[in-house]
Protein backbone atom coordinates (compact mmCIF):
# COMPACT_ATOMS: atom_id res chain seq x y z
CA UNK A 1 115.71 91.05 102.98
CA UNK A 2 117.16 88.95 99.87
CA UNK A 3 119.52 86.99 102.14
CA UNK A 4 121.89 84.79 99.78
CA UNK A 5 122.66 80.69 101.38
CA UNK A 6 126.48 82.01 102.20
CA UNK A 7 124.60 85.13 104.12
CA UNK A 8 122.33 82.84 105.88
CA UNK A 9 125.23 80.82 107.02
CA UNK A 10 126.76 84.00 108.30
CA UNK A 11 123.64 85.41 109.88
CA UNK A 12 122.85 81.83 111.69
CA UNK A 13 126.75 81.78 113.38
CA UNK A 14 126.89 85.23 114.31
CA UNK A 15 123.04 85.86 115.57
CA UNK A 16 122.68 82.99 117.99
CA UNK A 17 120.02 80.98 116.32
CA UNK A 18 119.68 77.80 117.45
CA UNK A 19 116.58 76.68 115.81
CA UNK A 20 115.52 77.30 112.01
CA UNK A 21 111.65 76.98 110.88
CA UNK A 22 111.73 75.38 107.38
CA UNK A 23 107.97 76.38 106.29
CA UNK A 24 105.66 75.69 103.83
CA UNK A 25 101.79 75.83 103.07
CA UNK A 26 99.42 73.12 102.56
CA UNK A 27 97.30 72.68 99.79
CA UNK A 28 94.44 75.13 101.28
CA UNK A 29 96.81 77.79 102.76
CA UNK A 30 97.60 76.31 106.19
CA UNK A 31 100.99 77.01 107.17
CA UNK A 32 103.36 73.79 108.17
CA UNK A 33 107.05 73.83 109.72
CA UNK A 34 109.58 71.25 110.16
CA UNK A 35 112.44 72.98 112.85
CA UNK A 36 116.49 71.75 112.34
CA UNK A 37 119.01 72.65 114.03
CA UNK A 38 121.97 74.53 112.58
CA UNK A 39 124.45 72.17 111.43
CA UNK A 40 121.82 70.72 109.25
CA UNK A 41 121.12 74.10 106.97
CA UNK A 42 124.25 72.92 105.04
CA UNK A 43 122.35 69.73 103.76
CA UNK A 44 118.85 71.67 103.80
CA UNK A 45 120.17 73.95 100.71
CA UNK A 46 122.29 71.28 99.44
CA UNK A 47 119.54 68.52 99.29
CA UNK A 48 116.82 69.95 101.25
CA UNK A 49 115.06 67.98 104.13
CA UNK A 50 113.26 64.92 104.03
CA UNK A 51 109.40 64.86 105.62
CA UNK A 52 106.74 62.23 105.65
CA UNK A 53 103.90 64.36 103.81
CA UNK A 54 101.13 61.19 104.52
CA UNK A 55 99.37 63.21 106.95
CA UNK A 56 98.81 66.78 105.27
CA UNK A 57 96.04 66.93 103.17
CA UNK A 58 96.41 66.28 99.23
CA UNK A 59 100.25 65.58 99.93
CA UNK A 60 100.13 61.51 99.30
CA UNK A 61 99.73 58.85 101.18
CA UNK A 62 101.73 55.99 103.12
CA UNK A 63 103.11 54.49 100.27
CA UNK A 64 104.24 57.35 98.75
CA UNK A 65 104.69 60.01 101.72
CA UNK A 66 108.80 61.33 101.22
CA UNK A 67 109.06 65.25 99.91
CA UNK A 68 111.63 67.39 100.21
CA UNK A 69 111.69 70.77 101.59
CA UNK A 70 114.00 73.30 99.85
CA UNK A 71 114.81 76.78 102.11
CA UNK A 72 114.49 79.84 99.87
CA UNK A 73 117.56 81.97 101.94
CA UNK A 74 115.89 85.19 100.36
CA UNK A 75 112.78 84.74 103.04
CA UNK A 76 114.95 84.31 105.88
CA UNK A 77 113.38 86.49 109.19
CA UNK A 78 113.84 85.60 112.86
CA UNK A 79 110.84 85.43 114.96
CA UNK A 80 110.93 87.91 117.57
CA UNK A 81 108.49 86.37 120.11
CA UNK A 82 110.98 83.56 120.68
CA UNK A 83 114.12 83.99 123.15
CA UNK A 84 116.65 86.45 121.72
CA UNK A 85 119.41 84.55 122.70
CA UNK A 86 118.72 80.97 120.87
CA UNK A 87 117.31 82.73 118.38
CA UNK A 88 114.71 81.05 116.02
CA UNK A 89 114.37 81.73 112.41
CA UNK A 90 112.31 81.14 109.74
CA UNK A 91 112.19 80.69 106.35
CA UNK A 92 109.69 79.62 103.43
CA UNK A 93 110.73 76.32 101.24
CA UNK A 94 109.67 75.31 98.04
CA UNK A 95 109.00 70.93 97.50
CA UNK A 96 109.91 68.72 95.41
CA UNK A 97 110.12 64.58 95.50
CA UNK A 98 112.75 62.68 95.98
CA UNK A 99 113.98 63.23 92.40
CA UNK A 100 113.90 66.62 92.87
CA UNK A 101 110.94 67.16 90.16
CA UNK A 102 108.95 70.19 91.73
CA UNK A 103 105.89 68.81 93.96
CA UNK A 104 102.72 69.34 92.10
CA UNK A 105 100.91 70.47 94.78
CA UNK A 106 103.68 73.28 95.92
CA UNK A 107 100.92 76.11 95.58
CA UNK A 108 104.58 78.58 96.15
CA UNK A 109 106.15 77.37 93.12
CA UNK A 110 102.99 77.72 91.29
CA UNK A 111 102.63 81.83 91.90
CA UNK A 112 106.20 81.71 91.26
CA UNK A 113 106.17 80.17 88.02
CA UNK A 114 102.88 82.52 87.43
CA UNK A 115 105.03 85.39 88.01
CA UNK A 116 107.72 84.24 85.83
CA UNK A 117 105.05 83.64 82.94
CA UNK A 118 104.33 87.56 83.63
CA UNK A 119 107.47 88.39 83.34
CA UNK A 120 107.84 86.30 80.01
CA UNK A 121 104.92 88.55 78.64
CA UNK A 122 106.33 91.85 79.26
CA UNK A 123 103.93 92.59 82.30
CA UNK A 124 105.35 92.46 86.61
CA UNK A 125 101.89 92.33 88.92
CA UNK A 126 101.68 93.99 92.17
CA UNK A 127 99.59 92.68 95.12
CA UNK A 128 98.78 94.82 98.86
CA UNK A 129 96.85 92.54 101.02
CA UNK A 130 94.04 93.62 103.66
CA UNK A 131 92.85 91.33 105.83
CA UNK A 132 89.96 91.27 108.25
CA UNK A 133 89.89 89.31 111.65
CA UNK A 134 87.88 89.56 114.96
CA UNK A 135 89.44 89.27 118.35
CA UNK A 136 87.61 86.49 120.88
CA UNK A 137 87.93 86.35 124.44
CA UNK A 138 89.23 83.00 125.79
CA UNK A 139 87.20 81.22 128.41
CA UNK A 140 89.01 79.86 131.89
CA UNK A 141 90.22 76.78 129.57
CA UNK A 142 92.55 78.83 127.21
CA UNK A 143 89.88 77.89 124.69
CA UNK A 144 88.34 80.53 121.82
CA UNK A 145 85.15 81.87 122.83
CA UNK A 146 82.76 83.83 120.27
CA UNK A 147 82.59 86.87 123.16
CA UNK A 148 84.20 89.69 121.18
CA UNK A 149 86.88 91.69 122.46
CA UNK A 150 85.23 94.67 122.32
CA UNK A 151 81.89 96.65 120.94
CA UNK A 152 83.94 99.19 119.16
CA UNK A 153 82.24 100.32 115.63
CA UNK A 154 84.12 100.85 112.11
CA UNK A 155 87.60 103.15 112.63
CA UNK A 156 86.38 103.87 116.38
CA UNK A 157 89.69 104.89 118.83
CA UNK A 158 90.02 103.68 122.45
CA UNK A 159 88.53 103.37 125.17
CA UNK A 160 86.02 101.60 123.02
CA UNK A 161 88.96 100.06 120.84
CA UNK A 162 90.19 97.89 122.98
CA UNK A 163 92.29 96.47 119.59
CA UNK A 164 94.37 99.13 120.23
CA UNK A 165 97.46 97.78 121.72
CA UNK A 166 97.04 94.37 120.09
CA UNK A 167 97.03 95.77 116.42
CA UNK A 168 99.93 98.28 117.40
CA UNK A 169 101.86 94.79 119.05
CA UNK A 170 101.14 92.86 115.25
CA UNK A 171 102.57 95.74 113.44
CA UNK A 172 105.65 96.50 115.28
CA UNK A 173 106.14 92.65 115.28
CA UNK A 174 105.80 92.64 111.64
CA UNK A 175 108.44 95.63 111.55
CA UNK A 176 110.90 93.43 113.10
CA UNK A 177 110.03 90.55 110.69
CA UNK A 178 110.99 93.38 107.61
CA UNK A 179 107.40 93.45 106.66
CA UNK A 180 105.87 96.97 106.37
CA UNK A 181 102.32 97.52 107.49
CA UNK A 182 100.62 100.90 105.93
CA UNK A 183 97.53 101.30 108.69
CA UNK A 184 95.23 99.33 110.66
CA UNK A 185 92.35 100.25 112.01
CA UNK A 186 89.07 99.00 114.04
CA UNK A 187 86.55 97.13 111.70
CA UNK A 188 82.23 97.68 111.37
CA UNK A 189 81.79 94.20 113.88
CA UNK A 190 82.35 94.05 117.29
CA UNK A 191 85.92 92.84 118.24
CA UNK A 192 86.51 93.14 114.31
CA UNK A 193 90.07 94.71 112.88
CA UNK A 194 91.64 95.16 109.91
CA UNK A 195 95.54 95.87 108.92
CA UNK A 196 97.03 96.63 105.31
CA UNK A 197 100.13 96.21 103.54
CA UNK A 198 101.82 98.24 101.24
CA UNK A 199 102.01 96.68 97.90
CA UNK A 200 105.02 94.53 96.40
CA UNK A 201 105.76 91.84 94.51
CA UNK A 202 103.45 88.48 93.89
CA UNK A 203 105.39 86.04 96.17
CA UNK A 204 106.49 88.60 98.48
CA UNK A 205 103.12 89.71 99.40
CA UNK A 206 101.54 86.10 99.33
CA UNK A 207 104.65 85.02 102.09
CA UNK A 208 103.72 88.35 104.05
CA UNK A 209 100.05 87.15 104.26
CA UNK A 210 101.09 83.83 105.32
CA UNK A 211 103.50 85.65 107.87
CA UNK A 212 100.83 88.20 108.85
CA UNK A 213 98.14 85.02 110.20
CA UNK A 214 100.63 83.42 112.27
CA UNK A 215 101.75 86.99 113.93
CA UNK A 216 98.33 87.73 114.65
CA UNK A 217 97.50 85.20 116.07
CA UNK A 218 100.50 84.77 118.02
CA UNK A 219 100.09 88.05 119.35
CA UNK A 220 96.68 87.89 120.65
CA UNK A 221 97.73 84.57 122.13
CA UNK A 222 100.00 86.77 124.22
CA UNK A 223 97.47 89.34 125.16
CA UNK A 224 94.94 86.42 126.25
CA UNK A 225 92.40 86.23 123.31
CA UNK A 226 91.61 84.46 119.85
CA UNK A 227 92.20 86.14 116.46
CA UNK A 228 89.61 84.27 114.05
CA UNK A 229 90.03 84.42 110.47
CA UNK A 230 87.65 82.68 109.63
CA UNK A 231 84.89 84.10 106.71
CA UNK A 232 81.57 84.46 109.01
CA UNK A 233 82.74 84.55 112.88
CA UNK A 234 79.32 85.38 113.84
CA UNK A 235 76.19 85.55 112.78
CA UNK A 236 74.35 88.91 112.05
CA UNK A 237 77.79 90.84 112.08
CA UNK A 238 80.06 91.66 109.33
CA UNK A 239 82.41 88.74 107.76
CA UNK A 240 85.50 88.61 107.22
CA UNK A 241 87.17 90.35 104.23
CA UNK A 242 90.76 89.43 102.29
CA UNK A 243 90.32 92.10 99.82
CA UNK A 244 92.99 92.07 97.28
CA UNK A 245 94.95 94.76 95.58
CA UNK A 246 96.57 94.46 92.04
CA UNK A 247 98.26 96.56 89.56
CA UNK A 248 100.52 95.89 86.72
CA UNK A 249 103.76 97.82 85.66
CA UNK A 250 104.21 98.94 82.83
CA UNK A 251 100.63 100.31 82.31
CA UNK A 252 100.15 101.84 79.13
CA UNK A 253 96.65 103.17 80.24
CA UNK A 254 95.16 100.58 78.70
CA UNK A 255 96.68 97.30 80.46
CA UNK A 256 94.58 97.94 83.76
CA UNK A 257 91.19 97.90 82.02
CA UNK A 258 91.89 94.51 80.06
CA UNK A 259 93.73 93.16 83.56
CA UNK A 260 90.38 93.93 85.35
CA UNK A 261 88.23 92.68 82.23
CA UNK A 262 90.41 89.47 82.27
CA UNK A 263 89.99 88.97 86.19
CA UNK A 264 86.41 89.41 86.07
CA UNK A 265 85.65 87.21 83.15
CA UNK A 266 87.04 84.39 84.80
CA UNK A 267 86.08 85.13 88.34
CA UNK A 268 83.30 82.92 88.97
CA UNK A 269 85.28 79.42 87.87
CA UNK A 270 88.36 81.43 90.42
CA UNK A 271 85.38 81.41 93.09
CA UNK A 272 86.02 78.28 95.00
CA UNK A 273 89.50 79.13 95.59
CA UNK A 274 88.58 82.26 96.42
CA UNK A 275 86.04 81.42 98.99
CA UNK A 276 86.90 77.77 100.11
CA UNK A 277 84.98 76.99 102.66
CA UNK A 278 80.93 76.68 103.15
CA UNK A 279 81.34 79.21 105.74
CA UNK A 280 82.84 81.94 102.57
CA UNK A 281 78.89 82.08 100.77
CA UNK A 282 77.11 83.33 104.33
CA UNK A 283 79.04 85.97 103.83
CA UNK A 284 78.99 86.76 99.93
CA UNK A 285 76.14 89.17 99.33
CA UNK A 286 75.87 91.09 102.53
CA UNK A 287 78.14 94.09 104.00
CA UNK A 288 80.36 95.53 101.63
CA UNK A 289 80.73 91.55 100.63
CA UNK A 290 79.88 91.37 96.81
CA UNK A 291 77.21 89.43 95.32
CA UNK A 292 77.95 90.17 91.60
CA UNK A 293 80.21 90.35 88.72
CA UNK A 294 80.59 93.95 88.59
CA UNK A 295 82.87 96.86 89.01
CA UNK A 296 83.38 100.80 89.55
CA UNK A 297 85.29 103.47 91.18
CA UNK A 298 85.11 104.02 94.48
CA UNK A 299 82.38 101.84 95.19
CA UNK A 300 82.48 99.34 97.73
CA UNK A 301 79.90 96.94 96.41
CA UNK A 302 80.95 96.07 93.70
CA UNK A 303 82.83 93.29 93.17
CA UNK A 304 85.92 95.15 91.51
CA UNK A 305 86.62 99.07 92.74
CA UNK A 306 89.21 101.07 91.76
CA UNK A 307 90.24 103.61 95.01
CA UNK A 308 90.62 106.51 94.70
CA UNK A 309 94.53 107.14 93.89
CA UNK A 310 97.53 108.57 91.77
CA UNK A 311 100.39 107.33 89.66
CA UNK A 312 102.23 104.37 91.37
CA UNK A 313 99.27 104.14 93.63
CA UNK A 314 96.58 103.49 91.01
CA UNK A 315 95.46 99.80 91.59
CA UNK A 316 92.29 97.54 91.09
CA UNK A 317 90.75 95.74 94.52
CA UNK A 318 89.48 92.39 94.21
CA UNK A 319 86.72 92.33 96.94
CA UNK A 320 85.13 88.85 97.41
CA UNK A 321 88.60 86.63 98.69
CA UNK A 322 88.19 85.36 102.05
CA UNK A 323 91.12 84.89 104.57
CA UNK A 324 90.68 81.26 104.07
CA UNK A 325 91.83 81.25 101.05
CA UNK A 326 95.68 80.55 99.90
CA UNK A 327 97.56 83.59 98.72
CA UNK A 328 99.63 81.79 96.35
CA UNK A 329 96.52 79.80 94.59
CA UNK A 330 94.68 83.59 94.53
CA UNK A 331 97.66 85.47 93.39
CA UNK A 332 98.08 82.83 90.81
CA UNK A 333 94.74 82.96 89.22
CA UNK A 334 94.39 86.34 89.29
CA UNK A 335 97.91 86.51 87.31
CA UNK A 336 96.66 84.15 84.61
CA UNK A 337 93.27 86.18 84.22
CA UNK A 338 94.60 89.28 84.04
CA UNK A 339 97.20 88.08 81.38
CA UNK A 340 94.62 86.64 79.56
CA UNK A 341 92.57 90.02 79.45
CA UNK A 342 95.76 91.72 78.57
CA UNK A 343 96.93 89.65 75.62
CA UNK A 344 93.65 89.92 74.38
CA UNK A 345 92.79 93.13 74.76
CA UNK A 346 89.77 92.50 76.33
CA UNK A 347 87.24 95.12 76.48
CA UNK A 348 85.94 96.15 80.06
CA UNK A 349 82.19 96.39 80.37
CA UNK A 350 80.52 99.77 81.37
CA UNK A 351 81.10 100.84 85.33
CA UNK A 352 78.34 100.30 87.17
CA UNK A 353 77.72 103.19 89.73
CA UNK A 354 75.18 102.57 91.47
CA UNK A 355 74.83 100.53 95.57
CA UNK A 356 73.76 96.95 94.78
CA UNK A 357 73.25 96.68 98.44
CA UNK A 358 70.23 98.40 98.25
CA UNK A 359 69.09 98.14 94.21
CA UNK A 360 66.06 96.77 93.21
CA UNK A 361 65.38 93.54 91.35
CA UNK A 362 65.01 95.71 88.20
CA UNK A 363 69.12 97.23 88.35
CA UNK A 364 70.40 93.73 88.89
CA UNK A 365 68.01 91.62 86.74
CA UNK A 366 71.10 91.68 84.14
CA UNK A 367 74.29 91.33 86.08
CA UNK A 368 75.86 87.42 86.87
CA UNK A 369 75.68 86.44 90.22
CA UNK A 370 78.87 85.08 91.96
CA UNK A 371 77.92 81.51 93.28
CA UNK A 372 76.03 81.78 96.44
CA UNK A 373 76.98 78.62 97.92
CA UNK A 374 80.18 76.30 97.93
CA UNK A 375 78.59 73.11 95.71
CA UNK A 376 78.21 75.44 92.91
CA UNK A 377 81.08 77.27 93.13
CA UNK A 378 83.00 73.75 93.27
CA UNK A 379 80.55 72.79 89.93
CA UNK A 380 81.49 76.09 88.09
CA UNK A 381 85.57 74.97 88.60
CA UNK A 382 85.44 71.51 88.12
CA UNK A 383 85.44 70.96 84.42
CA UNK A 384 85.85 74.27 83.66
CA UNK A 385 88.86 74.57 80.43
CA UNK A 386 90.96 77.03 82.00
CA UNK A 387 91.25 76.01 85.52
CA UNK A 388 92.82 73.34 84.15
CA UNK A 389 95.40 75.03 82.30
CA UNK A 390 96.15 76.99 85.30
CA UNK A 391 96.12 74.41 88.36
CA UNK A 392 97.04 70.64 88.57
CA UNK A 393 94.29 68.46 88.37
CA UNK A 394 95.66 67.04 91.80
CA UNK A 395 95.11 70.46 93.95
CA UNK A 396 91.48 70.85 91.66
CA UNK A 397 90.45 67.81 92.83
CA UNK A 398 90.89 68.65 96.39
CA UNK A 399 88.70 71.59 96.02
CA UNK A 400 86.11 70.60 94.38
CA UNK A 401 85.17 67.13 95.35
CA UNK A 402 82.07 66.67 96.89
């Protein structure tokens, strides 16, 4: 909506809104709020708002625990499952310390100086987001069960979708919010869904998945059930997808092949981030989940597929990300990779067009696996060269230690 700090002013004294949700992201992609009232926005954009940051993981500790959150007005959205008189709104901040330095572990500000590295090199990236989730019953406690929703199977309609209504609730909600779903759908695992985005901007997109979570869940809160993101809900079913679309503008026919050349040469060091926790590597390998370094058209698995599409449309998918992970660390590294394949000019290996899902030892004898479990895909980031030109040592460090 690109809502200037005189705008937001306007908007909070003529809308109602009694309550505004200053939010941020944690170093591993969990979404945090700190709510003021209205006569403090004035001080939030002129100094931004003081929090103790002690408690949230790879923020500091006691004796060093004051940041300051800075409002971006351009992300401002209300939150339409709260009252619409006393209105609540919402927007995403950016940190710094008290001496207004930028925090190091803002992952934000990192995709946004990413972007404006892009930008620096001639080249604008564009991300669309799918993510997967499952919907749980709750037992008589409120609590998540692992009883799915339903036993619908991939793209099935109702009565067997029971999904329905709860995915057409998340993307009306997300209308409302000014984000723009393009479909949604039932997924292959019971209870299982899926909904896509069209594709903008870096930070856009990452703020939209970040958004997206906390509707969805939200929503099936509301409609009595559990939305879990998680990367393997259940055992013996499909996992959990974030599969990742980029593109880059302009495309000379030749920047997309050294993008995708530069994004896989440096996926498997990417791979923790990627796939943070140990429950991202039962899922690697198995149902349209990659297991190699690979790519192709069309063909979901592969690591890298190109879909099928024209002109503005034509875009790479990144297939092993998790919904664990943080948009803005993924968006980030997949920036810096594909730069690096496009100011090189790096040369993209052969296609390989062929299912890997059921190819013999022989096919795959010569391909590089992606790490199969989370202590060596922490080993392949933590000294690697490049990681550390791309991420602070401080966020790093949180990832990979053992």
């Amino acid at each position: 909506m690109n809502y200037s700090k005189e705008e937001v002013m306007q908007y909070v004294a003529e809308e109602d809104v009694k309550f505004i949700r200053l939010a941020f992201s944690d170093v591993f992609g969990k979404q945090k709020n700190i709510s003021i009232m209205p006569e403090e926005l004035p001080r939030a954009f002129e100094y931004g708002i003081a929090f103790d940051a002690s408690a949230i993981a790879g923020f500091g500790d006691e004796a060093h625990s004051d940041l300051f959150l800075h409002p971006d007005p351009a992300t401002l959205t209300w939150l339409p499952w709260r009252p619409e008189h006393g209105k609540v709104v919402r927007m995403f901040c950016s940190i710094s310390y008290p001496d207004g330095t930028p925090f190091a572990c803002d992952t934000r500000t990192l995709l946004k100086n990413a972007v404006e590295d892009a930008k620096a090199a001639g080249c604008t990236f564009y991300f669309g987001a799918e993510q997967e989730f499952y919907l749980f019953e709750l037992d008589e406690k409120n609590d998540p069960t692992k009883i799915p929703y339903d036993r619908a199977g991939y793209m099935d309609i109702a009565p067997e979708d029971k999904g329905e209504n709860v995915r057409r609730e998340i993307c009306l909600t997300l209308e409302q919010m000014g984000i723009r779903p393009e479909s949604s759908h039932h997924e292959e695992g019971p209870g299982q869904n899926e909904i896509d985005f069209r594709y903008t901007d870096a930070l856009t997109a990452a703020d939209n998945v970040m958004t997206f979570q906390t509707v969805v869940r939200t929503v099936a809160r509301r409609n009595g059930l559990y939305a879990d993101f998680s990367p393997k809900p259940l055992e013996g079913a499909p996992g959990n997808g974030f599969h990742i679309n980029i593109s880059v503008r302009p495309d000379d026919g030749k920047k997309q092949e050294n993008m995708i050349a530069g994004i896989l040469d440096r996926i498997i060091p990417m791979t923790v981030f990627l796939n943070p926790t140990e429950g991202s590597y039962a899922r690697l390998g198995q149902m349209k989940a990659p297991r190699y370094v690979s790519w192709s058209r069309e063909n979901r698995s592969q690591l890298v597929r190109i879909p099928a599409a024209e002109k503005e449309f034509r875009r790479a998918e990144l297939r092993s990300p998790d919904p664990s992970a943080n948009p803005y660390i993924a968006f980030a590294l997949m920036i810096r990779a594909a730069l690096g394949g496009i100011k090189t000019g790096k040369a993209l290996p052969a296609p390989l067009d062929l299912n890997l899902y059921h190819a013999d030892g022989k096919a795959t004898a010569g391909l590089t696996p992606l790490p199969d479990t989370q202590a060596k895909a922490k080993a392949a980031a933590r000294n690697d060269a490049w990681i550390k030109e791309c991420l602070p040592a401080e966020i790093t460090d949180l990832y990979c230690k053992d």
